[in-house]
N, C-alpha and C. Protein backbone atom coordinates (compact mmCIF):
# COMPACT_ATOMS: atom_id res chain seq x y z
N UNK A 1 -4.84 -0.01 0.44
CA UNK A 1 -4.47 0.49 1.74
C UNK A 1 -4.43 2.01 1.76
N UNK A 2 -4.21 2.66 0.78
CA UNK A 2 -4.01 4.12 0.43
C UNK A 2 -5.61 4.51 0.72
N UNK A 3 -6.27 3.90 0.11
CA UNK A 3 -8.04 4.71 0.68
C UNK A 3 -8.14 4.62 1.77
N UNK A 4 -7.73 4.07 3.08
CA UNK A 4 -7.97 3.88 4.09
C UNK A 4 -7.40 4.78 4.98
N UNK A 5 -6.30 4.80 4.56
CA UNK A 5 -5.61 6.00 4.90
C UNK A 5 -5.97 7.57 4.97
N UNK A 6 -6.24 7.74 3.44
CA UNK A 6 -7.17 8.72 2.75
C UNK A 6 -7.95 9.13 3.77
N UNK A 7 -9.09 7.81 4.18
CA UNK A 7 -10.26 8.06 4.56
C UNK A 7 -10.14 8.51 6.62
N UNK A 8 -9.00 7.74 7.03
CA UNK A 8 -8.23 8.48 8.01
C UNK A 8 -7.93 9.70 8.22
N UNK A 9 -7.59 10.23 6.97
CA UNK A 9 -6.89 11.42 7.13
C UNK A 9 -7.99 12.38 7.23
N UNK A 10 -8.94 12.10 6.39
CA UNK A 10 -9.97 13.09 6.34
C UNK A 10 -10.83 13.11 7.61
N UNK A 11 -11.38 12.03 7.96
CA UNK A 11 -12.32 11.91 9.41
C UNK A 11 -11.37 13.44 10.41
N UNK A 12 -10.14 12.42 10.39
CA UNK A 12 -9.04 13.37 11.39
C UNK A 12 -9.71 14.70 11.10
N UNK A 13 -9.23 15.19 10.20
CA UNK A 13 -9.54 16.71 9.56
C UNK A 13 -10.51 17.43 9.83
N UNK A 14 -11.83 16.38 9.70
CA UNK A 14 -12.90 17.22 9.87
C UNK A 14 -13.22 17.18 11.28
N UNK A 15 -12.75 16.34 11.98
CA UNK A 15 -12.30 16.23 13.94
C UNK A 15 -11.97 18.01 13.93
N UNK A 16 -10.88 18.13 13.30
CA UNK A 16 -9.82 19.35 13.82
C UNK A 16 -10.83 20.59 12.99
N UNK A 17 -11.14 20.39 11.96
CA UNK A 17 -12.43 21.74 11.69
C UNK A 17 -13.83 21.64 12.56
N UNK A 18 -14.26 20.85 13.36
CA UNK A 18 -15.27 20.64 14.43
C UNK A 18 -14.72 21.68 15.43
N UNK A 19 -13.00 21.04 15.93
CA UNK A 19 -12.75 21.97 17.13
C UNK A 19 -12.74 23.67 16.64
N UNK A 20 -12.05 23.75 15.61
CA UNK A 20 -12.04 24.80 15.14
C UNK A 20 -13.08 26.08 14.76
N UNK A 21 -13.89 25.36 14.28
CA UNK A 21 -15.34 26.08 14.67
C UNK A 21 -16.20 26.08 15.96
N UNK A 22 -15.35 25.48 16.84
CA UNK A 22 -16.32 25.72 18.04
C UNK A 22 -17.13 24.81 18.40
N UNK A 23 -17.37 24.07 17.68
CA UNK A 23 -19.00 22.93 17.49
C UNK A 23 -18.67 22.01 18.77
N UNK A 24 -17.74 21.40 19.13
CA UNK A 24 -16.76 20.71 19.66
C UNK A 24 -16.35 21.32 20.82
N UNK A 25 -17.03 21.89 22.04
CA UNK A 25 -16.25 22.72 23.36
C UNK A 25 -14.75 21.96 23.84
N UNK A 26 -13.63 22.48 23.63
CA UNK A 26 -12.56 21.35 24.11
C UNK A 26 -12.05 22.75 24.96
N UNK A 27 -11.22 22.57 26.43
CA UNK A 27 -10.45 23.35 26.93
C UNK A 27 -9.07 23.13 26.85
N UNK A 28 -8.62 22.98 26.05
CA UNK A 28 -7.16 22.78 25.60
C UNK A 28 -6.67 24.47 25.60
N UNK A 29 -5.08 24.33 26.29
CA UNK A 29 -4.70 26.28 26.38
C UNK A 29 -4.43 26.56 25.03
N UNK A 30 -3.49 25.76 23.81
CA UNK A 30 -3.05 25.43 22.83
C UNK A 30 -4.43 26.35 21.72
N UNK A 31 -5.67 26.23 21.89
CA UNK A 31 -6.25 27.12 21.07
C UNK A 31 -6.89 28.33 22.04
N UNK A 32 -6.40 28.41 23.04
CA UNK A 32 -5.99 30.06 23.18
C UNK A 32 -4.89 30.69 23.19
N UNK A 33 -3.75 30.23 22.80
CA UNK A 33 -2.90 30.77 21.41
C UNK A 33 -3.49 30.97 20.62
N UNK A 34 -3.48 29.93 19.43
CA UNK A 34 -3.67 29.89 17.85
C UNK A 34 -5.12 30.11 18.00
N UNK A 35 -5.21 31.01 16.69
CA UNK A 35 -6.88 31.77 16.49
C UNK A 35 -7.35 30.39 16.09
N UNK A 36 -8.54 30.02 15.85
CA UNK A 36 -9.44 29.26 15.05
C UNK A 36 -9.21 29.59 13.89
N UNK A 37 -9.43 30.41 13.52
CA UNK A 37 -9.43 30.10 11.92
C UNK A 37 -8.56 29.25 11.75
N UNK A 38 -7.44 29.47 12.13
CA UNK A 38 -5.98 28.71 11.17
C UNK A 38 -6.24 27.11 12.33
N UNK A 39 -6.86 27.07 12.99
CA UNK A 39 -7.28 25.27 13.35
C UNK A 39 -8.23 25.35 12.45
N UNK A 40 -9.19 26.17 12.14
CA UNK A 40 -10.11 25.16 10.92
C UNK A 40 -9.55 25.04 9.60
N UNK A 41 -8.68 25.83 9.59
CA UNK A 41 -7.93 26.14 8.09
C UNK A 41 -7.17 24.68 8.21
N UNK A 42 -6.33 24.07 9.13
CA UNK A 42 -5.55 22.90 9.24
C UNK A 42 -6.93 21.74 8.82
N UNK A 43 -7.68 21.84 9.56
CA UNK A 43 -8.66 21.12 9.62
C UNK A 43 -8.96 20.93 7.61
N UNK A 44 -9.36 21.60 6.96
CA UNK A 44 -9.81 21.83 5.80
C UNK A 44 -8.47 21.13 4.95
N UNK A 45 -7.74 21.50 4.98
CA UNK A 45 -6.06 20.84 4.64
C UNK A 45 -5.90 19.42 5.05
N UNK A 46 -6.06 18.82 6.11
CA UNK A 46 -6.49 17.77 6.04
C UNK A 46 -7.02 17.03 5.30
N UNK A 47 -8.94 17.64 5.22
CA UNK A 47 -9.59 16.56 4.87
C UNK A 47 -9.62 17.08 2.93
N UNK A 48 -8.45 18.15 3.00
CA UNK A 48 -7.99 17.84 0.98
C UNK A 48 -7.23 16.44 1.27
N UNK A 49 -5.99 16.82 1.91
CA UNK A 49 -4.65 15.39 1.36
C UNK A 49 -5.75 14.31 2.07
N UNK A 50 -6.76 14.22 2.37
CA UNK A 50 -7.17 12.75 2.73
C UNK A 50 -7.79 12.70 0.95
N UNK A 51 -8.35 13.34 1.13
CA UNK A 51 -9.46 12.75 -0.40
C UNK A 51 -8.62 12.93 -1.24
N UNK A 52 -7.13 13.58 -1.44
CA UNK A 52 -6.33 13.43 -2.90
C UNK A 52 -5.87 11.91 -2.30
N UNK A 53 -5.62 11.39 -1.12
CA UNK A 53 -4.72 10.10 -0.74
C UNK A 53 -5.31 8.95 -1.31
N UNK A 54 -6.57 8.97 -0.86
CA UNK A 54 -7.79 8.39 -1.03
C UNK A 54 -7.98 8.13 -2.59
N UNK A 55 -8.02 9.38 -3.09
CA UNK A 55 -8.15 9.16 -4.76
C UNK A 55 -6.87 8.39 -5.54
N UNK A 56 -5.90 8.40 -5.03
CA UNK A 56 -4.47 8.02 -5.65
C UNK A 56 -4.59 6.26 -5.59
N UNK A 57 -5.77 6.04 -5.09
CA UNK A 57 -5.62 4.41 -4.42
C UNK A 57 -6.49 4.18 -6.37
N UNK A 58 -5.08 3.11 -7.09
CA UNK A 58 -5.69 2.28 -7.97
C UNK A 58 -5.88 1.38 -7.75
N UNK A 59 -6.82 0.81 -9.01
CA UNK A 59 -7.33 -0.53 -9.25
C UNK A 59 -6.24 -1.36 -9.80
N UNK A 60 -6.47 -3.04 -10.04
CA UNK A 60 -5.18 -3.49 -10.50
C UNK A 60 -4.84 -4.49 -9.12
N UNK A 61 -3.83 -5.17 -9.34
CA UNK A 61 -2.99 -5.96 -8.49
C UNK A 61 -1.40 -5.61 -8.90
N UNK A 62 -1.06 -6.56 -7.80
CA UNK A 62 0.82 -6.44 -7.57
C UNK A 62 0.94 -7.55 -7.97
N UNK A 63 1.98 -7.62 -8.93
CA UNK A 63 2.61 -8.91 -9.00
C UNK A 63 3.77 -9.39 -8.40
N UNK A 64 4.03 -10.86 -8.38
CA UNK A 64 5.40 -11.28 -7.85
C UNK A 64 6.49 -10.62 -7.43
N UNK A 65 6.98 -9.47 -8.64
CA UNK A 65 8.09 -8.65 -8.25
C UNK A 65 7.64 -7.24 -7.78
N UNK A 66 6.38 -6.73 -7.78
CA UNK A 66 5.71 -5.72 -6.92
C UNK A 66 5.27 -4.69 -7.97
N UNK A 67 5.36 -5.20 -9.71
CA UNK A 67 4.96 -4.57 -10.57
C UNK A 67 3.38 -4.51 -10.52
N UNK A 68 3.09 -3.84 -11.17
CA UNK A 68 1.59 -3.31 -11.37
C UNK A 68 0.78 -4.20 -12.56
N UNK A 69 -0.18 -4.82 -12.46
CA UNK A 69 -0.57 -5.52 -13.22
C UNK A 69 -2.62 -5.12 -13.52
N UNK A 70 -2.95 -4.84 -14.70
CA UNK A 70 -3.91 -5.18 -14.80
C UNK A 70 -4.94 -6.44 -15.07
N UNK A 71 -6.18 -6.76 -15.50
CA UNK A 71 -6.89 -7.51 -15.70
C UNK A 71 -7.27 -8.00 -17.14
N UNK A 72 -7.17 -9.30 -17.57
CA UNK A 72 -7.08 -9.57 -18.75
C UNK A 72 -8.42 -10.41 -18.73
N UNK A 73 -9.65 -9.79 -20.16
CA UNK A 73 -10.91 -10.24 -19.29
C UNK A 73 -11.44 -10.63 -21.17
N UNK A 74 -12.27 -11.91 -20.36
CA UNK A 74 -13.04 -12.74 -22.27
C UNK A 74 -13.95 -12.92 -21.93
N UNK A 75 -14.73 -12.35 -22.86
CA UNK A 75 -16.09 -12.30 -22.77
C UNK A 75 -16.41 -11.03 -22.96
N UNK A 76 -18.26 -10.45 -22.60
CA UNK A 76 -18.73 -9.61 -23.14
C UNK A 76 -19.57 -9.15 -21.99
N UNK A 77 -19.79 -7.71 -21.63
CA UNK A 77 -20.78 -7.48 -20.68
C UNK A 77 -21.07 -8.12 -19.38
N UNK A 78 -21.98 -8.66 -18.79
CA UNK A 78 -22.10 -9.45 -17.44
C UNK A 78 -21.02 -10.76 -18.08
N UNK A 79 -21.06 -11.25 -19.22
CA UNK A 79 -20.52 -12.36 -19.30
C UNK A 79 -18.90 -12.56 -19.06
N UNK A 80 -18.53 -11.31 -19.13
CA UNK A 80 -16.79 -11.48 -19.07
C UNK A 80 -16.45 -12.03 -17.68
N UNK A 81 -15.24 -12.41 -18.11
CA UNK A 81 -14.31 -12.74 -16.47
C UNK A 81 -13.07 -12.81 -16.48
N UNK A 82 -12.17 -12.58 -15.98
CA UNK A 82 -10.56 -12.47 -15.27
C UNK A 82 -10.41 -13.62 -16.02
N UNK A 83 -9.25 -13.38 -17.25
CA UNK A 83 -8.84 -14.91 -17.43
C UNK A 83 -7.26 -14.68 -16.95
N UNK A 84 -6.65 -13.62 -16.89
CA UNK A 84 -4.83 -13.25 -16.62
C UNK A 84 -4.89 -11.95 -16.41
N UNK A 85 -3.40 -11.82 -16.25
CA UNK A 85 -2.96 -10.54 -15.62
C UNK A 85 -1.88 -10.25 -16.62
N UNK A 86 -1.80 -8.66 -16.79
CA UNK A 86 -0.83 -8.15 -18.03
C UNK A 86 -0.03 -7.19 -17.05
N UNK A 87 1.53 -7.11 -17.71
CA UNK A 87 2.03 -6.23 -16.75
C UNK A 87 1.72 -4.61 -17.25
N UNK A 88 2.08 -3.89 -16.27
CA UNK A 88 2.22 -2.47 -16.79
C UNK A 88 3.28 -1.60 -16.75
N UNK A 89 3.64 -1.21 -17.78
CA UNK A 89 4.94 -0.79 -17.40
C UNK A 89 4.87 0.88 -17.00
């Protein structure tokens, strides 16, 4: 759910560096206050915490009590497969 988010955050971002550069004609009074730069600068800040959000999303499952569990796998190459789950502490 965290990549999705991520990937939210960033679209957003690069929305708000579009307006910010201009590319995007919007008449909002709000950026005739605030210069552009610092809307594309927000914009750019954004679409970082999207792709660090995004990156923070591991692999793995939850278990029963909401611990973190990896994949316990037999076999070799294409041949392996999921036989259990190990916790992680």
């Amino acid at each position: 759910m965290k990549g999705v988010t991520g990937y939210a955050v960033s679209i957003a971002g690069l929305g708000v560096m579009a307006v910010g550069f201009n590319m995007i004609p919007v008449k909002w009074e709000i950026l005739n206050i605030v210069p552009t730069k610092y809307v594309s600068g927000v914009g750019l800040a954004l679409v970082g915490i999207g792709i660090f959000i995004a990156l923070m999303d591991k692999g793995g499952r939850k278990g029963k009590n909401g611990e973190d569990e990896v994949p316990i796998y037999e076999g070799v190459g294409r041949s392996r497969r999921v036989v259990g789950y190990r916790k992680v502490k």
